[in-house]
Protein backbone atom coordinates (compact mmCIF):
# COMPACT_ATOMS: atom_id res chain seq x y z
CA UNK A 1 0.00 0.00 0.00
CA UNK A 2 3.13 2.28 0.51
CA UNK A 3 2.85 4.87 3.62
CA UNK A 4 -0.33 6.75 3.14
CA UNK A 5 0.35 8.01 7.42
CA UNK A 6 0.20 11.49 6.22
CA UNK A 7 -2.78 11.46 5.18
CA UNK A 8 -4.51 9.10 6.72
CA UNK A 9 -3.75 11.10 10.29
CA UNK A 10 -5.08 14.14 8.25
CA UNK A 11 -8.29 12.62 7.14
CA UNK A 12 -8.49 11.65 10.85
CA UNK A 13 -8.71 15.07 11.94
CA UNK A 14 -6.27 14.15 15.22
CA UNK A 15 -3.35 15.39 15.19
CA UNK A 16 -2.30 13.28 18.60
CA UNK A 17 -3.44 10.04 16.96
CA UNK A 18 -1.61 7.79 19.35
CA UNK A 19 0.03 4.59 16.44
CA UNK A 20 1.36 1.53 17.72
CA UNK A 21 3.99 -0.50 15.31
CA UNK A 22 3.94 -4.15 14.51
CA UNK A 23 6.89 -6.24 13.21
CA UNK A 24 7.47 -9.56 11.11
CA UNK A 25 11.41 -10.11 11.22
CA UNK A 26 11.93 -13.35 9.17
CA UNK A 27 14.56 -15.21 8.02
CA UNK A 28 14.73 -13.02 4.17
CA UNK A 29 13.25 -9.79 5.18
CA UNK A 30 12.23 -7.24 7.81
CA UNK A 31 8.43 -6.27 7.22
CA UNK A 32 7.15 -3.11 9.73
CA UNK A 33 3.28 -1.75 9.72
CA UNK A 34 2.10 1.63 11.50
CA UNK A 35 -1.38 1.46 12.65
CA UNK A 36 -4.12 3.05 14.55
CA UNK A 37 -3.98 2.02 18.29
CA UNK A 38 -7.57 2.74 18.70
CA UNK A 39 -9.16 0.45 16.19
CA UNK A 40 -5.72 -1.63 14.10
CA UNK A 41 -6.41 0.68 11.20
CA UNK A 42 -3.21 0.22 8.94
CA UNK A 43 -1.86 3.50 8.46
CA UNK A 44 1.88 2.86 6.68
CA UNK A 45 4.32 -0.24 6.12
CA UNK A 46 8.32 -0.43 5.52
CA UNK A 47 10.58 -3.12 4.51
CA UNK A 48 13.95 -3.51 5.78
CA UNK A 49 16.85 -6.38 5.48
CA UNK A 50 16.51 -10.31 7.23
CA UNK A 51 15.73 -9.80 10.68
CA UNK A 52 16.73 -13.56 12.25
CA UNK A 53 17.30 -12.80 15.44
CA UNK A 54 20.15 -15.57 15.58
CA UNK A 55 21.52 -15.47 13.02
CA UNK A 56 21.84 -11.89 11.68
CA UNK A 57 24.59 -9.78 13.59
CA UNK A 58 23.09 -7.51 16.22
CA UNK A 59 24.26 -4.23 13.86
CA UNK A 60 23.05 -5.26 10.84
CA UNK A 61 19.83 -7.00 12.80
CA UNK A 62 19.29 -2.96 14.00
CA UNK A 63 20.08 -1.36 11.20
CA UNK A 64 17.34 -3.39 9.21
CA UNK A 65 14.62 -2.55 12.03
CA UNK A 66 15.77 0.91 11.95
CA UNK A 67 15.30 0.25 7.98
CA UNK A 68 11.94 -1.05 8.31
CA UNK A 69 10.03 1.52 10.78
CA UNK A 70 11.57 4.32 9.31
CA UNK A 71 9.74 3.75 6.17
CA UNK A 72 6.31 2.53 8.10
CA UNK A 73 6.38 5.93 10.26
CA UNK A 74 7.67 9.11 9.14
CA UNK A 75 9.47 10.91 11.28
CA UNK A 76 6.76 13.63 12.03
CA UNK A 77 4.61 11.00 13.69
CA UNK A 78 7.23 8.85 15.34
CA UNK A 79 6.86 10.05 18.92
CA UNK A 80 2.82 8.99 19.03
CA UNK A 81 4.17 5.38 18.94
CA UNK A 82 2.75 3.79 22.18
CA UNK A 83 3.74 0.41 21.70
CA UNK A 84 5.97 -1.91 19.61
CA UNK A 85 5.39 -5.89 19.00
CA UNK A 86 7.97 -7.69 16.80
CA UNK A 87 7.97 -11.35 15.85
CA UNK A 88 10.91 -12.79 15.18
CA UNK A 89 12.88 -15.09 13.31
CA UNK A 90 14.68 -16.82 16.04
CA UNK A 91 13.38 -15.56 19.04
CA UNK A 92 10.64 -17.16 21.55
CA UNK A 93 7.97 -15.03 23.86
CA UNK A 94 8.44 -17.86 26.53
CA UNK A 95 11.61 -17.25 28.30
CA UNK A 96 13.36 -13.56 28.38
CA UNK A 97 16.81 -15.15 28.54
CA UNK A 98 16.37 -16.54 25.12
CA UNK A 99 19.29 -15.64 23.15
CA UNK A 100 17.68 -14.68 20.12
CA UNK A 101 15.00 -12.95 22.36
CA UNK A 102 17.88 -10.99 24.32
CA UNK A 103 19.42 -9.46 20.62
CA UNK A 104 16.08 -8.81 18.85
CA UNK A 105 15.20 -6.96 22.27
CA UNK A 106 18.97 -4.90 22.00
CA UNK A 107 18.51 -4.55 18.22
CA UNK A 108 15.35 -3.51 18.37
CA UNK A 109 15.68 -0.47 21.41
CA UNK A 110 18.66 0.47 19.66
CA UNK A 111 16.46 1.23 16.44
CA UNK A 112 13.33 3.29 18.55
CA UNK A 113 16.67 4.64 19.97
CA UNK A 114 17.96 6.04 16.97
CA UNK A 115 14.96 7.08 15.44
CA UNK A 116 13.45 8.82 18.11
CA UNK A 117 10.36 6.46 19.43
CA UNK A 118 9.51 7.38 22.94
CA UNK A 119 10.12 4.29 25.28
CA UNK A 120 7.04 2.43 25.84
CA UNK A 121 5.61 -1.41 25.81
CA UNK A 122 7.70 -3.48 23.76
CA UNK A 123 6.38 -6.75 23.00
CA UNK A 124 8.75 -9.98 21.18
CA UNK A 125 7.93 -12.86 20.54
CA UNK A 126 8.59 -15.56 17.82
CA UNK A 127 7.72 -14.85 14.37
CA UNK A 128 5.49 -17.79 14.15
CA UNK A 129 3.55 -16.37 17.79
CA UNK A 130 2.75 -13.19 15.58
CA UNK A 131 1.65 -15.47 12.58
CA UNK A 132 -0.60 -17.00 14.63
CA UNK A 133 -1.99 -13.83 16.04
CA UNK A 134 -2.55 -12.61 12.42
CA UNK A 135 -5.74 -15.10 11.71
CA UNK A 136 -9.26 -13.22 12.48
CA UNK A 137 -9.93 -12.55 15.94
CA UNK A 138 -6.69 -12.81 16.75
CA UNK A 139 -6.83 -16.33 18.46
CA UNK A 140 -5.04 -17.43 21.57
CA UNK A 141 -5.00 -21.15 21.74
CA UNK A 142 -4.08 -23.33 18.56
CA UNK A 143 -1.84 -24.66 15.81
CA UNK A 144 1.04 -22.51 13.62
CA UNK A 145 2.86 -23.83 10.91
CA UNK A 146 5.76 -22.09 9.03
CA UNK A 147 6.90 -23.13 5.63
CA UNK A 148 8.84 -21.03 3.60
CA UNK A 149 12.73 -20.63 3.58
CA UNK A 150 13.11 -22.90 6.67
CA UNK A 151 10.29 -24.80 8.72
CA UNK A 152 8.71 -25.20 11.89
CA UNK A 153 5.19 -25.72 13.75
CA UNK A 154 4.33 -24.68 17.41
CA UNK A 155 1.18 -25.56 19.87
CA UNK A 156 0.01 -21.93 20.91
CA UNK A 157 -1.49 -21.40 23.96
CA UNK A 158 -2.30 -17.96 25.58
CA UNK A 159 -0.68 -16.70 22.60
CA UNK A 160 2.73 -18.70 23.24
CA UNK A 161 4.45 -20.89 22.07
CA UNK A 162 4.37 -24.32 24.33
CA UNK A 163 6.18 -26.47 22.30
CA UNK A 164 7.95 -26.69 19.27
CA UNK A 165 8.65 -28.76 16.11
CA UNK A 166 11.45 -28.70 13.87
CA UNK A 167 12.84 -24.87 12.69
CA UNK A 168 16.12 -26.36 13.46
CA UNK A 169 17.79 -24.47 10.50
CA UNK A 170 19.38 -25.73 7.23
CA UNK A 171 22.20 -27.74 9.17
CA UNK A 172 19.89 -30.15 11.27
CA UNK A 173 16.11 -29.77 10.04
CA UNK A 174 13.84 -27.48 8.63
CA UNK A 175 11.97 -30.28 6.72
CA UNK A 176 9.09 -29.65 4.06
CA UNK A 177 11.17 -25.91 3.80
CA UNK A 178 12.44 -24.05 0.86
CA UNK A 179 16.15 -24.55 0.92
CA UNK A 180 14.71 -28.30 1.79
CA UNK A 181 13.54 -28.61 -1.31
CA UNK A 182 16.40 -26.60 -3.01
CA UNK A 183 19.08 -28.68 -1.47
CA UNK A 184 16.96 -31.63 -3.03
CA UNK A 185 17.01 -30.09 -6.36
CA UNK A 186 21.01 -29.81 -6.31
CA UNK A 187 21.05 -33.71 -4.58
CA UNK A 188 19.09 -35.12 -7.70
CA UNK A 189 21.42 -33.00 -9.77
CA UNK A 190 24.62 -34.31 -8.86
CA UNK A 191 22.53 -37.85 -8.43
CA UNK A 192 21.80 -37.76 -12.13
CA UNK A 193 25.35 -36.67 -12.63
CA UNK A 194 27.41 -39.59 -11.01
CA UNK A 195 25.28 -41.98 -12.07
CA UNK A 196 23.31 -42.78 -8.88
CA UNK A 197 20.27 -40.77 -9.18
CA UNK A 198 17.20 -40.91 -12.41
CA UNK A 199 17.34 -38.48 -15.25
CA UNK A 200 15.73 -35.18 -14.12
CA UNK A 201 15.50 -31.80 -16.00
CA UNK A 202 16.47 -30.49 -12.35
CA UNK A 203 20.43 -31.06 -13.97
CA UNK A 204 19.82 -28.32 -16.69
CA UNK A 205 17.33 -25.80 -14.16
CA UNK A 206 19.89 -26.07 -11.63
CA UNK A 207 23.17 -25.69 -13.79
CA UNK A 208 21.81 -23.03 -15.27
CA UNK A 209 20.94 -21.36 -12.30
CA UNK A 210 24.87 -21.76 -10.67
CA UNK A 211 26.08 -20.47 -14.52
CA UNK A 212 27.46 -24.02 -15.70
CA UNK A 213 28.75 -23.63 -19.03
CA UNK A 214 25.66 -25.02 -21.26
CA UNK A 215 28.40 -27.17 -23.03
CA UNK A 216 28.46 -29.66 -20.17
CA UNK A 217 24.85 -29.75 -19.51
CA UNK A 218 22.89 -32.26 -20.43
CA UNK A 219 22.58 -32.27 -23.88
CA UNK A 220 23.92 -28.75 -24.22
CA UNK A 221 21.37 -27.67 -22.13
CA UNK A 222 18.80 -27.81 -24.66
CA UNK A 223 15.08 -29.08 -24.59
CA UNK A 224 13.54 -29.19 -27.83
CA UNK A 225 10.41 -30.28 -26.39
CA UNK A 226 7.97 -27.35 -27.69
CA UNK A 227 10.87 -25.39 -28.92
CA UNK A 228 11.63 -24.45 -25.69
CA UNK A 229 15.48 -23.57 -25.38
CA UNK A 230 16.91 -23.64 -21.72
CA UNK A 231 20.39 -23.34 -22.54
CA UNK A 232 20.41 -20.11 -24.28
CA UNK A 233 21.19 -22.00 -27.92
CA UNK A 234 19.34 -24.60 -30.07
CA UNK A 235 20.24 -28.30 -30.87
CA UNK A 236 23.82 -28.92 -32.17
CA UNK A 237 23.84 -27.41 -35.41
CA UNK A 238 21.02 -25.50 -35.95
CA UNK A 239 22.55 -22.20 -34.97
CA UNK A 240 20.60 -21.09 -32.16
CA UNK A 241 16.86 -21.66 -30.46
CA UNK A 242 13.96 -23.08 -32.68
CA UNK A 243 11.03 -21.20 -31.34
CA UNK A 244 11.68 -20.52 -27.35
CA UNK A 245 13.80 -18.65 -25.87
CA UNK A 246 16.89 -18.59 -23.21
CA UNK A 247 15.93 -19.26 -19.50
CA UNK A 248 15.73 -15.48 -17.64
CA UNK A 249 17.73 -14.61 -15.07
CA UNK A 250 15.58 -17.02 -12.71
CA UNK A 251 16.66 -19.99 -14.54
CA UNK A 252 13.33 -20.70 -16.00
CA UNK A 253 11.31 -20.67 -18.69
CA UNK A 254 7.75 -18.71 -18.60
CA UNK A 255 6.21 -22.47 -19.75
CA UNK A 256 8.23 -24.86 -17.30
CA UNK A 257 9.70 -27.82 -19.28
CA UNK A 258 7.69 -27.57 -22.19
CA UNK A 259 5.10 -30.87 -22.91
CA UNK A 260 6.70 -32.76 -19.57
CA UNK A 261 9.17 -35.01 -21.64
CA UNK A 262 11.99 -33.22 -20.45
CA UNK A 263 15.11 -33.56 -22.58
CA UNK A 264 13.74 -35.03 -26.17
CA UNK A 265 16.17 -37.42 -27.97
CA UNK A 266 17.29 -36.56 -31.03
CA UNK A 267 19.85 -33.79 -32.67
CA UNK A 268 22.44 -35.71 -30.89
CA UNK A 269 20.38 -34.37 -27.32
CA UNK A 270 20.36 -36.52 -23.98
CA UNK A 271 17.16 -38.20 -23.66
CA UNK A 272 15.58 -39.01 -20.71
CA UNK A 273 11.83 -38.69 -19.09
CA UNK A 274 12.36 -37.82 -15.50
CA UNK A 275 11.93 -41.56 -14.48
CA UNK A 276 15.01 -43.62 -15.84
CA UNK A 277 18.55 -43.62 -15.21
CA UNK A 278 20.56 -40.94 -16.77
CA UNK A 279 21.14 -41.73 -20.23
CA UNK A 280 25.09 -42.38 -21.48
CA UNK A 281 24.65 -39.56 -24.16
CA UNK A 282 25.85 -37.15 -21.23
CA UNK A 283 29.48 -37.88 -21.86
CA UNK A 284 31.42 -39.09 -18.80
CA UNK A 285 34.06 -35.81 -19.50
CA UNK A 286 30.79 -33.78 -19.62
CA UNK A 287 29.18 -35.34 -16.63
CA UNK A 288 32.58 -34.84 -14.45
CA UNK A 289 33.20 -30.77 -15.68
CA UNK A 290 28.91 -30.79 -14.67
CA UNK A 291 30.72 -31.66 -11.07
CA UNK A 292 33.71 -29.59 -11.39
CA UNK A 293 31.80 -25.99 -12.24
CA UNK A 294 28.61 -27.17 -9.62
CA UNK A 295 29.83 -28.10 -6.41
CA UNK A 296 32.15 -25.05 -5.92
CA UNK A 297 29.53 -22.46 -7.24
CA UNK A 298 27.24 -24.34 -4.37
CA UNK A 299 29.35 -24.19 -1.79
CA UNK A 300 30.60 -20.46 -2.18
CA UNK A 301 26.83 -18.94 -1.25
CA UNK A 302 25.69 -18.84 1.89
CA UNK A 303 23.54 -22.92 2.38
CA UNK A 304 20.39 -20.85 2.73
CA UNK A 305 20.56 -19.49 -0.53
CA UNK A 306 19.62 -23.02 -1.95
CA UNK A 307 16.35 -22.02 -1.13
CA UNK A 308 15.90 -19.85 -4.06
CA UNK A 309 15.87 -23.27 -6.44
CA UNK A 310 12.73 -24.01 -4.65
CA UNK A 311 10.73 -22.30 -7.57
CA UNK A 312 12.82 -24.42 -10.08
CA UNK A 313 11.28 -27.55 -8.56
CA UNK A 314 8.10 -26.20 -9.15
CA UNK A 315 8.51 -25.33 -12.72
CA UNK A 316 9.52 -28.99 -13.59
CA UNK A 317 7.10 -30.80 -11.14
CA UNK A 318 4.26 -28.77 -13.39
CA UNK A 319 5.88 -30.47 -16.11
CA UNK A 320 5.44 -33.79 -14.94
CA UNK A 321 9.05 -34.50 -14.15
CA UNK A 322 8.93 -37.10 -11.75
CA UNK A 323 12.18 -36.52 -9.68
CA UNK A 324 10.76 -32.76 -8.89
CA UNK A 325 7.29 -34.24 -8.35
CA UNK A 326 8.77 -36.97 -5.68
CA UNK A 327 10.65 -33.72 -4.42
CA UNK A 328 7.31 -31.85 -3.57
CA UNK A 329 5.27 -34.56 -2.42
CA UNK A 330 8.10 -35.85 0.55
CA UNK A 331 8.07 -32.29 1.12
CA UNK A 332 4.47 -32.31 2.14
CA UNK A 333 5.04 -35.51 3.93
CA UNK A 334 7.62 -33.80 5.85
CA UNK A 335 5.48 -30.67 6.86
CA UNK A 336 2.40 -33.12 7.77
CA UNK A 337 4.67 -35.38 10.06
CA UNK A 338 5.67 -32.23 11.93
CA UNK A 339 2.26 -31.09 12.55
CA UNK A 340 1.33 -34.40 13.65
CA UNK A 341 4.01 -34.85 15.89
CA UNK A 342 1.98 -31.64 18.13
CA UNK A 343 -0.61 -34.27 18.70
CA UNK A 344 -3.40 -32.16 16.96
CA UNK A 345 -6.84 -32.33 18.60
CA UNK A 346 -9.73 -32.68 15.21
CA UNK A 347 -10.97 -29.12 14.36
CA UNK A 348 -8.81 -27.04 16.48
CA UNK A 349 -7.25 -23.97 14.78
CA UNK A 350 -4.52 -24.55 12.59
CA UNK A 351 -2.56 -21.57 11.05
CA UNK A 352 0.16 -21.35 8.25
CA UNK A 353 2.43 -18.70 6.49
CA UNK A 354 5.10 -19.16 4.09
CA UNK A 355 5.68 -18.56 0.35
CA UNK A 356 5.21 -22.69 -0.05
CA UNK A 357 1.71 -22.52 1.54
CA UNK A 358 -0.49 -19.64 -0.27
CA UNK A 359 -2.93 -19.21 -2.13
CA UNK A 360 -0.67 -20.63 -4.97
CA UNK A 361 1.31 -22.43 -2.98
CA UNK A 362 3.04 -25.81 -4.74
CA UNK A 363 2.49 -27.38 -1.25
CA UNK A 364 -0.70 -25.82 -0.31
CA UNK A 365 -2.72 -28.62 -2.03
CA UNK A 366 -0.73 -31.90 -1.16
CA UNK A 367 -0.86 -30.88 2.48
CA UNK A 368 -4.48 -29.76 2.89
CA UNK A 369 -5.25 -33.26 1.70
CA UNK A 370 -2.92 -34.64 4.66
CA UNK A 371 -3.92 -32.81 7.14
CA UNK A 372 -7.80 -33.32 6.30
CA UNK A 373 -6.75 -36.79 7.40
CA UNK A 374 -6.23 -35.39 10.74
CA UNK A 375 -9.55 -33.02 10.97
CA UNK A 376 -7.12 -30.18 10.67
CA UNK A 377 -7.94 -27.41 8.01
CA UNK A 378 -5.36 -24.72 7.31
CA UNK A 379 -6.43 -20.75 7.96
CA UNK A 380 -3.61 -19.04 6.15
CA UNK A 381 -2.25 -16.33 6.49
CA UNK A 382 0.22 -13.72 4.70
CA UNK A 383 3.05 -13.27 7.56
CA UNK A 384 3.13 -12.31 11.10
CA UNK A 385 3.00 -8.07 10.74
CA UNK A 386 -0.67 -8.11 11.48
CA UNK A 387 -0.79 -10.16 14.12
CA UNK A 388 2.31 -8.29 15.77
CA UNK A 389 -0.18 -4.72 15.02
CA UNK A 390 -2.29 -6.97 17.55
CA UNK A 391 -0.43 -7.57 20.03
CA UNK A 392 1.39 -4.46 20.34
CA UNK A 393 -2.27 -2.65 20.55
CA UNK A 394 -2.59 -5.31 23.41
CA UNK A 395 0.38 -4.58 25.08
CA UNK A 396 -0.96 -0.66 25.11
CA UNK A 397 -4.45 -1.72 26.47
CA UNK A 398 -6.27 -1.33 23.42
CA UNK A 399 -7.39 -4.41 22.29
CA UNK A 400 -6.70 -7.03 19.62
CA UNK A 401 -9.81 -7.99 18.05
């Protein structure tokens, strides 16, 4: 909506329009919103840098807030603020010696600090407590599931968290997530490269996307399946694509895979159908340089980073591969088996956030279905800003319906 404060406070006709400030510090980005702390109204909304409260360096984890709620309240309002709620990326509500709940508390009075917010309530809590408090009527009791970069799922009760499952980062969990899934995507790469794993287009999405020279993909890196071209040239020969066009920066093509064959035989091109072993028209010499350019390009981002594949699996599950499609579907397995391992009572509330479960979510399907098994229906919702909005209008006395 962009930061309409301004004038919103002017169509108001109240100057002393007292504004309380909700936060949703996640693991990618820092979201802030301004509102009304008579009635919730949403006034204005900033964006700053991640805002993991454990893993993002105390300076930079301020300087992101400071980021964030500049941009949500301009400085002409800033000292009507009566109260501040942030959820957090690794942070809990339950115990005040958390560590992540100790430097989202310092980063976050060093960025009222600096720009000028009067000292009043200050309410943290996890950023999956403030999901939860997003659904309508801003619920106290229930379920919350996270999946987007990483996962986890909490029991709420009295609006905190009692106990937790899985969000135990890249290194040791975050199952069902987005760098799950991406980390997958580079697995079945490799897989298909050594000989171990089936044919997948995965080889060619993800090569592409870590700048592997289309020479050593597989088959060039061409699929002339609908003319589609995903390595930026056409078959051997033809001198250059035959009715597509080169995958955009995001390493795929606006139609997927093309008719769900994957790489089409033919032109000298590896064949395969996402289902079989990886063909031996990927030369060996090809197949070890695949290796070579890969696994250093991998390992010189930061691990989370793989979860910006996650879209790639998408593309080629659409398409029918069936190494992408077994991708998505343990995926949703995963994210089930850590809801049901919170012992879920039929029909109580469950709600979700993450890029993996909207409206278009790839999981959003596969899971409803699993969790219906339970009598557990999803409430989603977009991320945990409004529900902070809530709770910080709580924390000033004013209500969070």
């Amino acid at each position: 909506m962009g930061n309409d404060l301004n004038q919103n406070l002017a169509d108001s006709g109240d100057a002393r329009h007292d504004l309380v400030v909700g936060l949703d510090a996640g693991g990618t980005r820092t979201r802030a919103m301004c509102a009304s702390a008579a009635d919730g109204r949403l006034l204005g909304e900033g964006s700053g840098g991640p805002g993991n409260a454990l893993t993002v360096p105390e300076p930079q984890l301020t300087d992101h807030l400071t980021e964030a709620i500049a941009a949500a309240v301009p400085e002409s309002a800033r000292g009507r603020v009566v109260a501040v709620a942030g959820g957090f990326a690794g942070a809990t509500g339950t115990s005040a010696d958390d560590p992540g709940h100790v430097h989202a508390r310092s980063a976050l009075t060093g960025a009222l600090r600096r720009l000028g917010i009067p000292p009043g309530p200050v309410a943290l809590c996890s950023d999956i407590e403030a999901a939860f408090a997003s659904a309508p009527g801003t619920p106290a009791d229930g379920l919350a599931l996270v999946a987007g970069t990483g996962a986890v799922a909490m029991r709420i009760a009295g609006r905190r968290a009692t106990t937790t499952v899985d969000g135990d980062g890249w290194l040791l969990g975050d199952d069902g997530s987005g760098f799950w899934i991406g980390r997958s995507a580079v697995r079945a790469a490799l897989r298909m490269a050594d000989g171990r794993g089936p044919g997948t287009g995965l080889a060619v999405l993800v090569g592409r996307a870590f700048g592997v020279p289309d020479g050593v993909l597989p088959g060039g890196g061409v699929v002339l399946s609908g003319g589609v071209v995903l390595g930026g040239r056409g078959a051997p020969g033809d001198g250059g694509p035959s009715g597509g066009g080169a995958v955009p920066d995001g390493g795929v093509t606006p139609d997927g895979l093309g008719d769900g064959r994957g790489l089409s035989a033919g032109g000298g091109v590896v064949s395969y159908d996402g289902g079989g072993p990886a063909v031996p028209d990927w030369p060996l010499a090809h197949r070890e340089a695949y290796r070579a350019h890969l696994l250093p390009a991998v390992m010189t981002d930061p691990p989370i980073r793989l979860a910006r594949l996650a879209p790639l699996v998408v593309e080629a599950a659409r398409e029918k591969d069936t190494v992408a499609v077994g991708i998505l579907d343990e995926a949703a397995d995963q994210l089930a088996q850590t809801v049901q391992a919170l012992e879920p009572r039929p029909g109580e509330p469950l709600v979700a956030t993450g890029g993996l479960l909207g409206p278009e979510g790839p999981l959003t399907e596969p899971l409803t279905a699993r969790l219906h098994a339970l009598g557990l229906t999803l409430d989603r919702v977009a991320d945990g800003c409004r529900g902070a909005v809530a709770l910080a209008r709580l924390a000033h006395g004013g209500g969070g319906q």
